[in-house]
N, C-alpha and C. Protein backbone atom coordinates (compact mmCIF):
# COMPACT_ATOMS: atom_id res chain seq x y z
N UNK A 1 -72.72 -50.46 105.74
CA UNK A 1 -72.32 -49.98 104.44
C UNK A 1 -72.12 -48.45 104.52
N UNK A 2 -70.77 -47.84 104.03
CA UNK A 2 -70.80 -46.57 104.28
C UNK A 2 -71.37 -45.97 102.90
N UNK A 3 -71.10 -44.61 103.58
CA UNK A 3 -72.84 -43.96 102.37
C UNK A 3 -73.64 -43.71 102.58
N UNK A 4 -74.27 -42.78 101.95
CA UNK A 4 -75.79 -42.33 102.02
C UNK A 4 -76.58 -42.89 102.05
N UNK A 5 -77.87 -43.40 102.64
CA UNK A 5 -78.55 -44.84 102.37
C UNK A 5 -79.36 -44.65 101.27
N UNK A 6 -79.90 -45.36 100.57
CA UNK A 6 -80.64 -45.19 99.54
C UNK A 6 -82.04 -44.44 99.48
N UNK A 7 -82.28 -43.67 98.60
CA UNK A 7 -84.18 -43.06 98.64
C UNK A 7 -84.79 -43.88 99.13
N UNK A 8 -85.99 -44.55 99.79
CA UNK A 8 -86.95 -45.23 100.30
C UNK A 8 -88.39 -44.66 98.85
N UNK A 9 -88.40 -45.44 97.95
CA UNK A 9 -89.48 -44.71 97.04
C UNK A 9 -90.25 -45.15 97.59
N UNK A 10 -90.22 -46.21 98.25
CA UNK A 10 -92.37 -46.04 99.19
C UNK A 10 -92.81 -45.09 99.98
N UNK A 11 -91.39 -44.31 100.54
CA UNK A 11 -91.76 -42.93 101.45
C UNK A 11 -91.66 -42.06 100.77
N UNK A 12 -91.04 -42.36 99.40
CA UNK A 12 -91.49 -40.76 98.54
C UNK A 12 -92.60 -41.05 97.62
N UNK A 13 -93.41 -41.98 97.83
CA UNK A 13 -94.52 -42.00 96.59
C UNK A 13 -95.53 -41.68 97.91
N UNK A 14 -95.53 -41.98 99.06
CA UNK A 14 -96.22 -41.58 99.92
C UNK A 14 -96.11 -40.17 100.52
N UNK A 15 -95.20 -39.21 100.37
CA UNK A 15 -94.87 -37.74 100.52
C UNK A 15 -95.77 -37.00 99.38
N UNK A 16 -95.36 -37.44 98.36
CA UNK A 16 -96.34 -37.23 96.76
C UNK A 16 -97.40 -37.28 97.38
N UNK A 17 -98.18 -38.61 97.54
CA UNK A 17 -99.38 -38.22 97.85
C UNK A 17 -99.82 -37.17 99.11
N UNK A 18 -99.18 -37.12 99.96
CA UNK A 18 -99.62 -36.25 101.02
C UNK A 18 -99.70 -34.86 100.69
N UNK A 19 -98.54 -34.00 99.27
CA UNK A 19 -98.09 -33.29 99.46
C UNK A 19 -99.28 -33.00 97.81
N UNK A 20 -99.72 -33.80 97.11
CA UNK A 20 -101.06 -33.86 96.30
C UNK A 20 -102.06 -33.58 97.40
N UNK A 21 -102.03 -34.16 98.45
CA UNK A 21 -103.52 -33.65 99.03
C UNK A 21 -104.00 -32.38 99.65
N UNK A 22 -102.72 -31.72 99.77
CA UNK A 22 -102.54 -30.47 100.36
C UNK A 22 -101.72 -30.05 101.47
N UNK A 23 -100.94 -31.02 101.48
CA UNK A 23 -99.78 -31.17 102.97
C UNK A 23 -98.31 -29.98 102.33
N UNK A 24 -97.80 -29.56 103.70
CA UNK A 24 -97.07 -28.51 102.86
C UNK A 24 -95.49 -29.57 102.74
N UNK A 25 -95.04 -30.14 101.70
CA UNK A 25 -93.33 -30.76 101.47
C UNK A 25 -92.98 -30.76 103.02
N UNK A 26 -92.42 -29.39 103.54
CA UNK A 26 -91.80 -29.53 104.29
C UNK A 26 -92.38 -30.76 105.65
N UNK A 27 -93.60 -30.58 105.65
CA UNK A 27 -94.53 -31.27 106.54
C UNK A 27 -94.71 -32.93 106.76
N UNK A 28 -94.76 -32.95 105.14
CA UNK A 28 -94.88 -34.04 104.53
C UNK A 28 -93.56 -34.93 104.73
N UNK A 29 -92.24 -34.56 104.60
CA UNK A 29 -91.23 -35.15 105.14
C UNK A 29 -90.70 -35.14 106.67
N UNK A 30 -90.84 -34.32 106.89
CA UNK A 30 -91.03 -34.47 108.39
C UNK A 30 -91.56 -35.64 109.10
N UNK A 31 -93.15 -35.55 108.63
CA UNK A 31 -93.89 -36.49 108.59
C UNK A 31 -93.40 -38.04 108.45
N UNK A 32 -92.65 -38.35 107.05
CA UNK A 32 -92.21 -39.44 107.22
C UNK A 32 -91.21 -39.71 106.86
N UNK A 33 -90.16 -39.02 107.97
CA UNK A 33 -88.53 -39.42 108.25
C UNK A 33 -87.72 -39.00 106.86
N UNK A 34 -88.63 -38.36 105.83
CA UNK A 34 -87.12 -37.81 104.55
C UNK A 34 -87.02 -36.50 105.10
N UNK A 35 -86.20 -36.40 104.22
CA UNK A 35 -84.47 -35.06 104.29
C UNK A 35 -86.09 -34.23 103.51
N UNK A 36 -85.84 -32.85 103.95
CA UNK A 36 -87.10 -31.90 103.42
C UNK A 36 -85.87 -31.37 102.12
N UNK A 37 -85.05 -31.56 101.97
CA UNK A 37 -84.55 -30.63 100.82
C UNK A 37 -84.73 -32.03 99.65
N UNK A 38 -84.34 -33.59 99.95
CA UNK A 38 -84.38 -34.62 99.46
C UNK A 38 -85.73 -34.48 98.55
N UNK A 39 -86.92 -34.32 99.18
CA UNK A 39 -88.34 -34.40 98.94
C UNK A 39 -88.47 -33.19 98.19
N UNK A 40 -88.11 -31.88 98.20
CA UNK A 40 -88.06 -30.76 97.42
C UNK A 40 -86.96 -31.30 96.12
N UNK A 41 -86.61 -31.57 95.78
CA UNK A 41 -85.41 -32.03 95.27
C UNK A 41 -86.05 -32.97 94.10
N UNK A 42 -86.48 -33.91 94.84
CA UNK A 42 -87.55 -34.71 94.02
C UNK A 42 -88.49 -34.35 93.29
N UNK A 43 -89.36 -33.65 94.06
CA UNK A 43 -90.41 -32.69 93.44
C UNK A 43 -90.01 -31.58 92.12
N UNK A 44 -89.22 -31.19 92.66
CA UNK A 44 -88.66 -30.52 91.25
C UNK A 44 -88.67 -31.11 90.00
N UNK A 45 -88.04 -32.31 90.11
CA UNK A 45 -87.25 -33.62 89.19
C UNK A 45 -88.64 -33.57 88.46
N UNK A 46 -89.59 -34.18 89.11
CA UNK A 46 -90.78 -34.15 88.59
C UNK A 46 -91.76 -33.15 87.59
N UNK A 47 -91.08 -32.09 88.53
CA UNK A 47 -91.98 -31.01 87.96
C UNK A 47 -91.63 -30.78 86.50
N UNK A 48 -90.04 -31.41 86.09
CA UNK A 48 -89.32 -31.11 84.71
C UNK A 48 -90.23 -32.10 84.36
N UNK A 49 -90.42 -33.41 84.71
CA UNK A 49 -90.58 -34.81 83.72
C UNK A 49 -92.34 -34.41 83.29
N UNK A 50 -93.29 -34.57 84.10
CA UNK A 50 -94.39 -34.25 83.91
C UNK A 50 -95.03 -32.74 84.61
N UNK A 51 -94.54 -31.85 83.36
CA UNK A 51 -94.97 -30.21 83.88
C UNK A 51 -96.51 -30.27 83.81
N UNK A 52 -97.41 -30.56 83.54
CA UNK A 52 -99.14 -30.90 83.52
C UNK A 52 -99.69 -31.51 84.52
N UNK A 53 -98.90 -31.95 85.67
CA UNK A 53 -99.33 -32.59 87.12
C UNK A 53 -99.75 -31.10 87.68
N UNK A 54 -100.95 -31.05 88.06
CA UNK A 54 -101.25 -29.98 88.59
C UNK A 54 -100.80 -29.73 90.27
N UNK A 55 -100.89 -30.89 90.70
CA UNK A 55 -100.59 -31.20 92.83
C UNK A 55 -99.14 -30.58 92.67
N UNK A 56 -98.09 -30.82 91.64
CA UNK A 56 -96.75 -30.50 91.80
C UNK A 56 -96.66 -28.96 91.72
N UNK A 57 -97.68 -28.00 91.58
CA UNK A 57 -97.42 -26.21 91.16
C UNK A 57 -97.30 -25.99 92.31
């Protein structure tokens, strides 16, 4: 299928957590095979939807 392949949200709910525990993003995707701008990218998204998550500052 040509195209971008789709997000994997089990590897980004698992970046979240790594990157909640104190892992630095960039690390954290590295870690498990996402795009580091993808995972920053995300994180942002987040940071608009729930600004009171403290792991996302």
């Amino acid at each position: 299928m040509p195209g971008r392949p789709t997000l994997d949200t089990d590897k980004l709910a698992s970046a979240l957590k790594l990157v909640e525990a104190g892992i630095r993003p960039a690390q954290a995707a590295k870690q498990l095979g996402l795009g580091r701008s993808t995972l920053y990218r995300e994180l942002a998204l987040l940071r608009e939807l729930a600004p009171e998550t403290p792991a996302l500052d």
